[in-house]
N, C-alpha and C. Protein backbone atom coordinates (compact mmCIF):
# COMPACT_ATOMS: atom_id res chain seq x y z
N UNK A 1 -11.07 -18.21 0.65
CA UNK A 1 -10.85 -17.18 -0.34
C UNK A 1 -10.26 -15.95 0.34
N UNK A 2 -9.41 -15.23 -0.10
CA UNK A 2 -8.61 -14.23 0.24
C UNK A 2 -9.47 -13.21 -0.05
N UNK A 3 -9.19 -12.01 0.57
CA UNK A 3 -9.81 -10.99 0.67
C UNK A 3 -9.02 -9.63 0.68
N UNK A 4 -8.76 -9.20 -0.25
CA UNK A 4 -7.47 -7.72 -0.86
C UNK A 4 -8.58 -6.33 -0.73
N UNK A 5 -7.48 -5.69 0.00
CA UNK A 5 -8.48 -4.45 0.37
C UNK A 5 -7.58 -3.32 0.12
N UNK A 6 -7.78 -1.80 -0.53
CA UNK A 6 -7.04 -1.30 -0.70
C UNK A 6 -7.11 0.32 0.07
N UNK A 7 -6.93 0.84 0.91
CA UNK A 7 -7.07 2.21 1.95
C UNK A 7 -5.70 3.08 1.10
N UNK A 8 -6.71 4.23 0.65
CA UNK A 8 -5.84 5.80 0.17
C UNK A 8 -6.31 6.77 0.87
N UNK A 9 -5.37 7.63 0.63
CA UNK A 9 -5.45 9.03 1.42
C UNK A 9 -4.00 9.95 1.03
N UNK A 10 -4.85 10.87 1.37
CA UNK A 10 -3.33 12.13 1.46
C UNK A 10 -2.70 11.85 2.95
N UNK A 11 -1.76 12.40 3.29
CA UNK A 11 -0.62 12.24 3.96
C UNK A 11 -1.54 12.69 4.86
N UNK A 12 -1.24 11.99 6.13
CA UNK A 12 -1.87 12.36 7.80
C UNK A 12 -3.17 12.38 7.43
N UNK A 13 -4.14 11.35 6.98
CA UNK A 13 -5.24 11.25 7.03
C UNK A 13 -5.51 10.20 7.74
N UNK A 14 -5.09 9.58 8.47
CA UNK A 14 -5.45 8.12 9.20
C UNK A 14 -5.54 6.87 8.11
N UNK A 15 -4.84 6.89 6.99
CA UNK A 15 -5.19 5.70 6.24
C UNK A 15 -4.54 4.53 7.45
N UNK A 16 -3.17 4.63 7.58
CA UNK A 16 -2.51 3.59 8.15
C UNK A 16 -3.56 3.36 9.91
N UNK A 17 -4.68 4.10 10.50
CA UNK A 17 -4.84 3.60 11.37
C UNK A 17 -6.19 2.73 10.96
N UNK A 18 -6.94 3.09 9.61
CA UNK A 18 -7.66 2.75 9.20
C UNK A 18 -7.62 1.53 9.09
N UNK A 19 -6.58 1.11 8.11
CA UNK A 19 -5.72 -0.13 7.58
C UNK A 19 -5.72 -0.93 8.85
N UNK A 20 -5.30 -0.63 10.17
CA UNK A 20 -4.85 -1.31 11.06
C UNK A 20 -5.79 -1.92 11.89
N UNK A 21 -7.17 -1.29 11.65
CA UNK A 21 -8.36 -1.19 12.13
C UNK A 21 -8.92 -2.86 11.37
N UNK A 22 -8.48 -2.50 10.24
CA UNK A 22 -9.28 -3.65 9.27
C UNK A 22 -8.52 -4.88 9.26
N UNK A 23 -7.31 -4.89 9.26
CA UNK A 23 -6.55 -5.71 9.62
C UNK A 23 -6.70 -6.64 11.37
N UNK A 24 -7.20 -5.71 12.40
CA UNK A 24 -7.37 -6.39 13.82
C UNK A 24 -9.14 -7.08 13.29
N UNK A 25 -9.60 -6.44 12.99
CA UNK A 25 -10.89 -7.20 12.60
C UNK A 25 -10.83 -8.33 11.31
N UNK A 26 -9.89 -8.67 10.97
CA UNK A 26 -10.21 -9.59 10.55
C UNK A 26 -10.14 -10.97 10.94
N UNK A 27 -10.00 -10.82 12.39
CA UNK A 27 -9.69 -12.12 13.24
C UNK A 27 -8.26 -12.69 13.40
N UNK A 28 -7.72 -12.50 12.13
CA UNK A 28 -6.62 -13.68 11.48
C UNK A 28 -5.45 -13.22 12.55
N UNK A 29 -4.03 -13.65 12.24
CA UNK A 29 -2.88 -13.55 12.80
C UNK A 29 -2.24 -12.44 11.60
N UNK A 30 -1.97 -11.23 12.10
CA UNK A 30 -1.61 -10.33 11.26
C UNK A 30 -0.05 -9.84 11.03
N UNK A 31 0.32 -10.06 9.95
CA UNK A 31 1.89 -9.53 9.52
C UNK A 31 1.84 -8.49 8.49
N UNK A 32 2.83 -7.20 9.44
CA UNK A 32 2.61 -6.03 8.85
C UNK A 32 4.20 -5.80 8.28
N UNK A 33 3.80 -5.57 6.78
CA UNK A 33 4.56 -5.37 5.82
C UNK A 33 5.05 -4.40 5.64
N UNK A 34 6.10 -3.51 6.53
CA UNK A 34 6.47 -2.05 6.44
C UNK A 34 7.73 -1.83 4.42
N UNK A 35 6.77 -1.19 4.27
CA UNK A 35 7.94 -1.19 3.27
C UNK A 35 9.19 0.35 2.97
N UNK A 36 9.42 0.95 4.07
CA UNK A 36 10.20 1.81 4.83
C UNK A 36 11.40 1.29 4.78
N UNK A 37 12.64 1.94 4.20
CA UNK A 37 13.88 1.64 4.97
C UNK A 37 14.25 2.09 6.36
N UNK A 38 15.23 1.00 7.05
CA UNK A 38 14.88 2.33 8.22
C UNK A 38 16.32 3.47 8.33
N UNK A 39 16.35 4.31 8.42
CA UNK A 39 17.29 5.24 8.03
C UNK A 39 17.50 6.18 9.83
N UNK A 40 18.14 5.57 10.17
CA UNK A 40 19.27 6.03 11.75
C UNK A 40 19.27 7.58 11.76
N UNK A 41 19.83 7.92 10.68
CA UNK A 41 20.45 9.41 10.56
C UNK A 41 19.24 10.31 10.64
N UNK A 42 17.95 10.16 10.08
CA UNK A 42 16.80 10.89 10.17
C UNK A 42 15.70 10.28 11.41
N UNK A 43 16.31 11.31 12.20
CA UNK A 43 15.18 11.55 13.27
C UNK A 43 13.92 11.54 12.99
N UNK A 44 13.60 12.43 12.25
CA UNK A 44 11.68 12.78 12.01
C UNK A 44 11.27 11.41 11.57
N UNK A 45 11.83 10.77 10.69
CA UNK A 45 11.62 9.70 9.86
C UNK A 45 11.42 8.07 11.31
N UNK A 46 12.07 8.41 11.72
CA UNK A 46 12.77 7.55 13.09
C UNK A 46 10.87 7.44 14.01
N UNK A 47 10.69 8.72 14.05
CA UNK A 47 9.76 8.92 15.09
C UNK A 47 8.38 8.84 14.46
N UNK A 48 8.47 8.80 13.33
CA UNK A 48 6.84 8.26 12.47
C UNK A 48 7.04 6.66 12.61
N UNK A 49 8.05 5.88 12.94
CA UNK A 49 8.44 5.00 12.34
C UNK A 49 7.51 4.30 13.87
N UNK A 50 8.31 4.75 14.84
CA UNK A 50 7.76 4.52 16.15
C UNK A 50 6.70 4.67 16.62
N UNK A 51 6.39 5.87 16.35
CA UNK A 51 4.78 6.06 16.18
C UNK A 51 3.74 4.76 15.52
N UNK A 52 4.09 4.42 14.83
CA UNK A 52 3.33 3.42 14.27
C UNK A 52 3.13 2.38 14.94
N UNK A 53 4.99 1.73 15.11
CA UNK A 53 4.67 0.83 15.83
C UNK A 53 4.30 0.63 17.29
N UNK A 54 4.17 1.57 18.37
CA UNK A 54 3.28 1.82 19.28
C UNK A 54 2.00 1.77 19.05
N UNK A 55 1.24 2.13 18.35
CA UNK A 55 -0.22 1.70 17.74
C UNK A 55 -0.60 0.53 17.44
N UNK A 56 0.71 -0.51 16.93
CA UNK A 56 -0.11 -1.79 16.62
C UNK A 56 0.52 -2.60 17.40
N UNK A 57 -0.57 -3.64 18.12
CA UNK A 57 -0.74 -5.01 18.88
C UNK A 57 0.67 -5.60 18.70
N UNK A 58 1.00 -5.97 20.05
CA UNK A 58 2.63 -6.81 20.37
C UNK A 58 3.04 -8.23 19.46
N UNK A 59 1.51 -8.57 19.40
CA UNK A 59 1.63 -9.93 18.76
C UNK A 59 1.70 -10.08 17.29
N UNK A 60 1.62 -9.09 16.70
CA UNK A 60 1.71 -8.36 15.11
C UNK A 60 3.41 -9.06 14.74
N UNK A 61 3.68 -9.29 13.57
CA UNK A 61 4.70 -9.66 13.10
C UNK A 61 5.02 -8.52 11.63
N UNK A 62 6.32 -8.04 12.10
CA UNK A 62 6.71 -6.91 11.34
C UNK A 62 7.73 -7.90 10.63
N UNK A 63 7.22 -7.19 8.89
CA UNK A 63 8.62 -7.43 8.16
C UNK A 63 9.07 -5.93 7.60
N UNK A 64 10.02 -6.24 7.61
CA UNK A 64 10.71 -4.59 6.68
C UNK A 64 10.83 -5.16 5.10
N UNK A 65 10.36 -4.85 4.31
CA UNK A 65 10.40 -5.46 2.88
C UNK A 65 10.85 -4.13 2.19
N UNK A 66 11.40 -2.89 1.41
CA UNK A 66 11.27 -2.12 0.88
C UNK A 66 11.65 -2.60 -0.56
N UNK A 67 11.90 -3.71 -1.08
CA UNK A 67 11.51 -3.47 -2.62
C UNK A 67 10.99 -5.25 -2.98
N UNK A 68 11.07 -5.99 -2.31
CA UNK A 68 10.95 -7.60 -2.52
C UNK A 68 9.24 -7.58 -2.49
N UNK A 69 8.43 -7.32 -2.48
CA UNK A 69 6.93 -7.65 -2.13
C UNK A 69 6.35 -8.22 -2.43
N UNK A 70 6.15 -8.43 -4.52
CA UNK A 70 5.87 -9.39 -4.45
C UNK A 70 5.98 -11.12 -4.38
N UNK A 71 7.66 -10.91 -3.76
CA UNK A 71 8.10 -12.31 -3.05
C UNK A 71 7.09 -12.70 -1.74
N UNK A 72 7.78 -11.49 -1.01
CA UNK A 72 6.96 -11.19 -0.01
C UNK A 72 5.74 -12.30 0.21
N UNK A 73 4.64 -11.71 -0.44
CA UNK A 73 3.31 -11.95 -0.53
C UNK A 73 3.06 -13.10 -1.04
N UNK A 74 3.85 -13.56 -1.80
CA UNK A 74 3.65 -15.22 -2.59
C UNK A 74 4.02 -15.97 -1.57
N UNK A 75 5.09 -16.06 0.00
CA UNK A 75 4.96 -16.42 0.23
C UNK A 75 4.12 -16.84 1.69
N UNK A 76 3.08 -15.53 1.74
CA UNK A 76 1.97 -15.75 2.96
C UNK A 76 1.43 -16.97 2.97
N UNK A 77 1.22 -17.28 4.31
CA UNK A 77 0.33 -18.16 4.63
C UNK A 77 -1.69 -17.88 4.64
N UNK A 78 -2.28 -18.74 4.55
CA UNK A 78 -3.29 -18.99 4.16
C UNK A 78 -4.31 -18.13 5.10
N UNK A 79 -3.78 -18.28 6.31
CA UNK A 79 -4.62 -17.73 7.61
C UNK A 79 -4.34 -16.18 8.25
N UNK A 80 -3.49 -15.63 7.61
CA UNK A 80 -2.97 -14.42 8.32
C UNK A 80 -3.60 -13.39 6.65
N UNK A 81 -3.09 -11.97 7.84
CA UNK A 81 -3.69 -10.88 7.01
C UNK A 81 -2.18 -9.94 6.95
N UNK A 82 -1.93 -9.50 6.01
CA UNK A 82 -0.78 -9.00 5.53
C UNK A 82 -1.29 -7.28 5.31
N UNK A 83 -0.63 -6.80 5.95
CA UNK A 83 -0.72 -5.02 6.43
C UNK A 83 0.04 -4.70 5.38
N UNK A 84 0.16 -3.91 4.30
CA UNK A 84 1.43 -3.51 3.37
C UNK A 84 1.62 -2.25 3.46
N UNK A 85 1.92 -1.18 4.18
CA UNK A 85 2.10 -0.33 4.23
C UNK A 85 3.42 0.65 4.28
N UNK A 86 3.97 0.95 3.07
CA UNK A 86 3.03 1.80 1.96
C UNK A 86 3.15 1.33 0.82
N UNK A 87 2.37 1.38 -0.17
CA UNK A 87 2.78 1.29 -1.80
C UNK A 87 3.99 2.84 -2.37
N UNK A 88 3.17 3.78 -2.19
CA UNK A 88 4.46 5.18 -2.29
C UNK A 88 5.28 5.20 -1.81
N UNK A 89 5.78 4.27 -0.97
CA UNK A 89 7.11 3.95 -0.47
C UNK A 89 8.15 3.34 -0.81
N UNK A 90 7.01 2.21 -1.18
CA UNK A 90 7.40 1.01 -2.10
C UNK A 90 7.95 1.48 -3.59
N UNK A 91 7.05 2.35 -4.05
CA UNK A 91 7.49 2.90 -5.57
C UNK A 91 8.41 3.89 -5.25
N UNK A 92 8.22 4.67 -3.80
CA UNK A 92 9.88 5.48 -3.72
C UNK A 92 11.22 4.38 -4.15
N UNK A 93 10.78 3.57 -3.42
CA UNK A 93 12.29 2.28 -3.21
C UNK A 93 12.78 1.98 -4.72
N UNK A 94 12.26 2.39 -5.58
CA UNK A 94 12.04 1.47 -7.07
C UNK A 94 12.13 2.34 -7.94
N UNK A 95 12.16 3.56 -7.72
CA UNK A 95 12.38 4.69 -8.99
C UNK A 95 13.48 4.76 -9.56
N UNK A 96 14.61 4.12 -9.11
CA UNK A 96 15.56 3.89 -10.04
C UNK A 96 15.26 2.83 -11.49
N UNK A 97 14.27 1.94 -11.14
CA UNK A 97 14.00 1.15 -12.21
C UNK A 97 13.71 2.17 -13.14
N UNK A 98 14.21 1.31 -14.84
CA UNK A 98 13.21 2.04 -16.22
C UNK A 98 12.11 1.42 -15.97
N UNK A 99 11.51 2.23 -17.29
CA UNK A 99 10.06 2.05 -17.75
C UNK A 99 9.79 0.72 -17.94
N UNK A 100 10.76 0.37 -18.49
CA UNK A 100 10.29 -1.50 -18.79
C UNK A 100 10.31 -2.42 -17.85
N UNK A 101 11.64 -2.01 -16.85
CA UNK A 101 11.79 -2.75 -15.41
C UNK A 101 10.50 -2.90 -14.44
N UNK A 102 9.84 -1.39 -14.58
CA UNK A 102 8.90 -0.97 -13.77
C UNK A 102 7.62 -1.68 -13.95
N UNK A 103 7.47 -1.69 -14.96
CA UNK A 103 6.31 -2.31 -16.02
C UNK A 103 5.95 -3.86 -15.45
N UNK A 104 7.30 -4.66 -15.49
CA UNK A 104 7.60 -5.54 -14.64
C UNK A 104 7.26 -6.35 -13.66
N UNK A 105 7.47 -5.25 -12.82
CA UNK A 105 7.44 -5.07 -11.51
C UNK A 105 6.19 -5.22 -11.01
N UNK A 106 5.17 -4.14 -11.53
CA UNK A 106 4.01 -3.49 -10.88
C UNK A 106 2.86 -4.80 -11.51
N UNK A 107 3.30 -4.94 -13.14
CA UNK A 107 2.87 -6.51 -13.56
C UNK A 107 2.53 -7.91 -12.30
N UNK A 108 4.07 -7.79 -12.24
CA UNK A 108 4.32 -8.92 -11.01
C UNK A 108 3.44 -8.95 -10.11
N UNK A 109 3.51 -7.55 -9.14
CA UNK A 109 2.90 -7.60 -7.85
C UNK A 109 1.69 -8.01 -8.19
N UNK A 110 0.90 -7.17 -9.07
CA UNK A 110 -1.12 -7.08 -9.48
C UNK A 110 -0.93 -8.72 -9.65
N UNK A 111 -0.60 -9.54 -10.91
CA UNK A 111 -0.27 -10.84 -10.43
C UNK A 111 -0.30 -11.72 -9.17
N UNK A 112 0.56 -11.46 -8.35
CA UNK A 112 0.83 -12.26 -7.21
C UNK A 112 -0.53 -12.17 -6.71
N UNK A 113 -0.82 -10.81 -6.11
CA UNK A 113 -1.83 -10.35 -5.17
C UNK A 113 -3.24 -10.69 -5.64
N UNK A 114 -3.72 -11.56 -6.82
CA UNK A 114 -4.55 -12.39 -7.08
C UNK A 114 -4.56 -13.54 -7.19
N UNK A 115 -3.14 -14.49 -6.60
CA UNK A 115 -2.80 -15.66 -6.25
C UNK A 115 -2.84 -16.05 -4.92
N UNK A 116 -2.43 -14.70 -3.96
CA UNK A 116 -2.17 -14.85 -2.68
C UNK A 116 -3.82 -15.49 -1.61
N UNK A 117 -3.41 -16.57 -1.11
CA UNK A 117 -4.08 -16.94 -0.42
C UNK A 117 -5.03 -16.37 1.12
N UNK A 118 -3.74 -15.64 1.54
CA UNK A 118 -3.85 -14.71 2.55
C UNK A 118 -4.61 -13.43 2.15
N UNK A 119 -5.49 -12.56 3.37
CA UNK A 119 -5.81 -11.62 3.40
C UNK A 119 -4.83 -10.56 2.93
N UNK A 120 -5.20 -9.48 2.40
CA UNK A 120 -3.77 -8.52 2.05
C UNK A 120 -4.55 -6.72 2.62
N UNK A 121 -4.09 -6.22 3.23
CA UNK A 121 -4.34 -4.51 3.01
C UNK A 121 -3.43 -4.14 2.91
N UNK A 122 -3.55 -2.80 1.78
CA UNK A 122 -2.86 -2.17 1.07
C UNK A 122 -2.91 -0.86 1.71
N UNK A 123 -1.92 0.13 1.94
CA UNK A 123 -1.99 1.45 2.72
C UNK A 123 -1.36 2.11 1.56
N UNK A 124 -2.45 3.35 0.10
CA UNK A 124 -1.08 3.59 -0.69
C UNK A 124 -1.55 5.54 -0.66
N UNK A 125 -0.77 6.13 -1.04
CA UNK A 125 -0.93 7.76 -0.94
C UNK A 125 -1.35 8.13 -1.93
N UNK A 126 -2.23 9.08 -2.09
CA UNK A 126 -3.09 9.37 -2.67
C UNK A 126 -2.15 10.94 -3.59
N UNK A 127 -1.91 10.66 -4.43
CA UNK A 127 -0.66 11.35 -5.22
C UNK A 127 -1.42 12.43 -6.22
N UNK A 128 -0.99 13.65 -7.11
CA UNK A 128 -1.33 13.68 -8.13
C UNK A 128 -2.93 14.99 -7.94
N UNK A 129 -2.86 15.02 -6.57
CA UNK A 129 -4.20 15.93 -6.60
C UNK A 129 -3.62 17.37 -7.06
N UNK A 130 -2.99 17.83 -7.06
CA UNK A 130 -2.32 19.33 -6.98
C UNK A 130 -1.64 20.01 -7.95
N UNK A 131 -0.30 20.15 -7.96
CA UNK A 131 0.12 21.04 -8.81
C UNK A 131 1.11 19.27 -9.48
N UNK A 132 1.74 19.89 -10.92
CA UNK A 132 2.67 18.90 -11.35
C UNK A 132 3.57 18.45 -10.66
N UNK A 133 4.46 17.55 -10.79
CA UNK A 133 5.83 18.15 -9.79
C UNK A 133 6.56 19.07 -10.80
N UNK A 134 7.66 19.55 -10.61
CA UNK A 134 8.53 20.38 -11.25
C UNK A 134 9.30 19.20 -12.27
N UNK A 135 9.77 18.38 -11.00
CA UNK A 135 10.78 17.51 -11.77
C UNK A 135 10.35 16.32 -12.64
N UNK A 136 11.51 15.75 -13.57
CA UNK A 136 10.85 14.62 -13.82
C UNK A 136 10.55 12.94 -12.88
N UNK A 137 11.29 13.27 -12.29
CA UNK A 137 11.41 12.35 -11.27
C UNK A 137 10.11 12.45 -10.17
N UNK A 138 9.97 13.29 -9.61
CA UNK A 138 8.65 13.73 -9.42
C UNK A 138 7.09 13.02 -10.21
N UNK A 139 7.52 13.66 -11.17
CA UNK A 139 6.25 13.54 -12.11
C UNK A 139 6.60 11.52 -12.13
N UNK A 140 7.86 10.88 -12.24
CA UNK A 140 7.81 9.59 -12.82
C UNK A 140 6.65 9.32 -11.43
N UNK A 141 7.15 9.55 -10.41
CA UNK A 141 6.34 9.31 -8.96
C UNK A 141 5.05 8.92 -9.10
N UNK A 142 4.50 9.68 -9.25
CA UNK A 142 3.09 9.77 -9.32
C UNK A 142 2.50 9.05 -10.26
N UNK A 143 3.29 9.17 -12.02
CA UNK A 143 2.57 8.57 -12.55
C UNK A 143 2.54 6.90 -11.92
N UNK A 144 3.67 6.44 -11.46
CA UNK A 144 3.61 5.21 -11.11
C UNK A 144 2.98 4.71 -9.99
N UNK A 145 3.19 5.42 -9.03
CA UNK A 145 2.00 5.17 -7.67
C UNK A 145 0.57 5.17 -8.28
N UNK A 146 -0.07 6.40 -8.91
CA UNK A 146 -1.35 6.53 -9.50
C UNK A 146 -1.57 5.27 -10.70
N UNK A 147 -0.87 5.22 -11.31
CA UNK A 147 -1.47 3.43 -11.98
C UNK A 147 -1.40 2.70 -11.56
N UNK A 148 -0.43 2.15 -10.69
CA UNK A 148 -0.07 1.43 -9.74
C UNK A 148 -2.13 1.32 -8.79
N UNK A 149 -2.16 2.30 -8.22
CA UNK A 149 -3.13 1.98 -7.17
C UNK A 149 -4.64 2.04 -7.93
N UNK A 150 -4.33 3.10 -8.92
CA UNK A 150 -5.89 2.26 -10.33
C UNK A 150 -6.25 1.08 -10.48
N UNK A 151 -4.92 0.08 -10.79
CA UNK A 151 -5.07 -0.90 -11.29
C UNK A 151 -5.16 -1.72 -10.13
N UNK A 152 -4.49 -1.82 -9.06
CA UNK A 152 -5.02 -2.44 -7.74
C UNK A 152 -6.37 -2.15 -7.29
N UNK A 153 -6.97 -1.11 -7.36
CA UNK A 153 -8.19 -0.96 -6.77
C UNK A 153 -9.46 -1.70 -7.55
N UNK A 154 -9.14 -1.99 -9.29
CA UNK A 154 -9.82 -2.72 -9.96
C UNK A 154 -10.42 -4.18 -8.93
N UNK A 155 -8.92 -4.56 -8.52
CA UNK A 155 -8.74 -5.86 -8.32
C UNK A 155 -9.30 -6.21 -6.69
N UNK A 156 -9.63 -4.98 -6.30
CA UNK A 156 -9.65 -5.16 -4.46
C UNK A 156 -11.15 -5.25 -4.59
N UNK A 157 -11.52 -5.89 -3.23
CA UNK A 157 -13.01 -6.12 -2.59
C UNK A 157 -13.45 -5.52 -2.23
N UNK A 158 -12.62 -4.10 -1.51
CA UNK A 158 -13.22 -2.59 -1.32
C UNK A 158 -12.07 -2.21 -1.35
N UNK A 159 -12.41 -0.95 -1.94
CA UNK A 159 -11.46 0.37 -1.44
C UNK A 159 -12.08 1.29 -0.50
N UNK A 160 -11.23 2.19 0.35
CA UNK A 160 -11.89 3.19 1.21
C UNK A 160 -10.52 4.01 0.38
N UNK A 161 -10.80 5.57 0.61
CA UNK A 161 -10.82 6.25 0.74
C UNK A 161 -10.80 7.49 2.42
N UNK A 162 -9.70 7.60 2.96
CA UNK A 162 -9.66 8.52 4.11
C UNK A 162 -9.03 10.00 3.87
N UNK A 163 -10.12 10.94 4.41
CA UNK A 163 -9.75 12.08 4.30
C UNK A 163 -10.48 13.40 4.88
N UNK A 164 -10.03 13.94 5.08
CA UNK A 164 -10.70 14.81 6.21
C UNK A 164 -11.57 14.46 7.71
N UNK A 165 -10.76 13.38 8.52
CA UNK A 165 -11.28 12.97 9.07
C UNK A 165 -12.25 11.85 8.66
N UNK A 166 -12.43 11.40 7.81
CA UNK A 166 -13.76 10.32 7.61
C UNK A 166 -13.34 9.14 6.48
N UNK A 167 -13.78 8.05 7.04
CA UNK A 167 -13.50 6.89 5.79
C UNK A 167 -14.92 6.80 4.90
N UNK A 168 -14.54 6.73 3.64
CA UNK A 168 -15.55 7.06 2.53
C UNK A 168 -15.26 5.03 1.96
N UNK A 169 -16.34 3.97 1.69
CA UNK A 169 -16.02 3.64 1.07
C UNK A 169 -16.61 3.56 -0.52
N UNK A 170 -15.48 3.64 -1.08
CA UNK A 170 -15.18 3.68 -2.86
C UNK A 170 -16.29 2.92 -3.12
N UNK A 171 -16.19 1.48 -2.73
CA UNK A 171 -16.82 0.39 -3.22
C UNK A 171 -18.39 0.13 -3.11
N UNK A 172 -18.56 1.21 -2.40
CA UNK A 172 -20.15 1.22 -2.00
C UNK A 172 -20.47 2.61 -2.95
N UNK A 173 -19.73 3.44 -2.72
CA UNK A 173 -20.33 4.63 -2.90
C UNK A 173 -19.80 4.99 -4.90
N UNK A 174 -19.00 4.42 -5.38
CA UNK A 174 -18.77 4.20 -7.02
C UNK A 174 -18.75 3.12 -7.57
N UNK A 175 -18.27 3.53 -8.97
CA UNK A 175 -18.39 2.41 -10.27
C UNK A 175 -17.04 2.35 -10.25
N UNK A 176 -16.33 0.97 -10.83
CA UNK A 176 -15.10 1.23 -10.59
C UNK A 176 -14.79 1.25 -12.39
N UNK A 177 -13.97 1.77 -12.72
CA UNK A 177 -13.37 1.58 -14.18
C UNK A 177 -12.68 0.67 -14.26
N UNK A 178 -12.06 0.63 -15.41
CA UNK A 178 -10.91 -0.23 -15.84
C UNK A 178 -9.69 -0.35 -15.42
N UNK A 179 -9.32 -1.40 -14.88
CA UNK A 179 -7.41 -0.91 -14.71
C UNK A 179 -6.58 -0.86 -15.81
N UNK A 180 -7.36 -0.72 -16.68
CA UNK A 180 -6.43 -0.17 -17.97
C UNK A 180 -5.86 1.28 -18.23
N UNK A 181 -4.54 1.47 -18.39
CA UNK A 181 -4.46 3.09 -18.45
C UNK A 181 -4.13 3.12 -19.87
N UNK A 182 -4.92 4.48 -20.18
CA UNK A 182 -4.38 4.69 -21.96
C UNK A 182 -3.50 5.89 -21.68
């Protein structure tokens, strides 16, 4: 039986070392699912990119996926643990889709990721605490990452939560609601 785990946080909270943490403990043979384009021209972007992958184990198998995932994931194998990091990345890659495309989409993945045989962690950003965005594009952001990771967290075996230094988990410490959004 597969085991889907889902790690949030605001930006520079250690979700992704968290994630990486849970992923080496799970024994298995681990393939980490960057869903990042990689973009040459941006330095800063370049050097988070590296950063990362200096942190995780040589024997790790990187895919670059930025909008295919839930292909991706349908076709893991049985014994490995699949790193997905990020979902807000992932829904960056995809905001050109409409509402109905999107609908789709996010359908699809929640789908797959209760078929998938393989272990899965999810690394997604924790959106939506603060002010609106200005724009609409902005605002599409969030709303879609934030249902997006509602409705995944329904479906996961734990969620954590990282932030301020400390992993909180969800799954011990709440009730979970519905992944239904009205």
């Amino acid at each position: 039986m597969s085991q889907v785990i889902l790690v949030t946080g605001p930006a520079r909270s250690g979700k992704s070392e968290w994630a990486e943490t849970l992923a080496m403990q799970s024994g298995k043979a681990v393939v980490y699912v960057a869903t990042a384009r990689d973009n040459p021209d941006d330095q800063e972007w370049q050097q988070r990119i590296q950063k990362h992958q200096k942190r995780r184990p040589q024997d790790w198998v990187t895919l670059w996926i930025p909008m295919e995932l839930s292909a991706t994931l349908a076709d893991a194998k049985p014994n490995t643990c699949l790193l997905v990091d990020s979902l807000g990345t992932w829904v960056a890659n995809l905001l050109d889709q409409d509402h109905q495309t999107w609908e789709k989409t996010q359908t699809e993945l929640l789908e797959t990721v209760q078929l998938v045989a393989a272990d899965m962690i999810f690394v997604a950003e924790e959106t939506g605490w603060g002010v609106v965005p200005a724009y609409p594009l902005g605002r599409t952001f969030r709303d879609r990452l934030g249902s997006l990771v509602r409705q995944l967290g329904v479906i996961c075996e734990a969620v954590y939560l990282v932030t301020g230094g400390h992993v909180l988990n969800l799954s011990l410490l709440g009730s979970p609601l519905s992944g239904k959004i009205s």
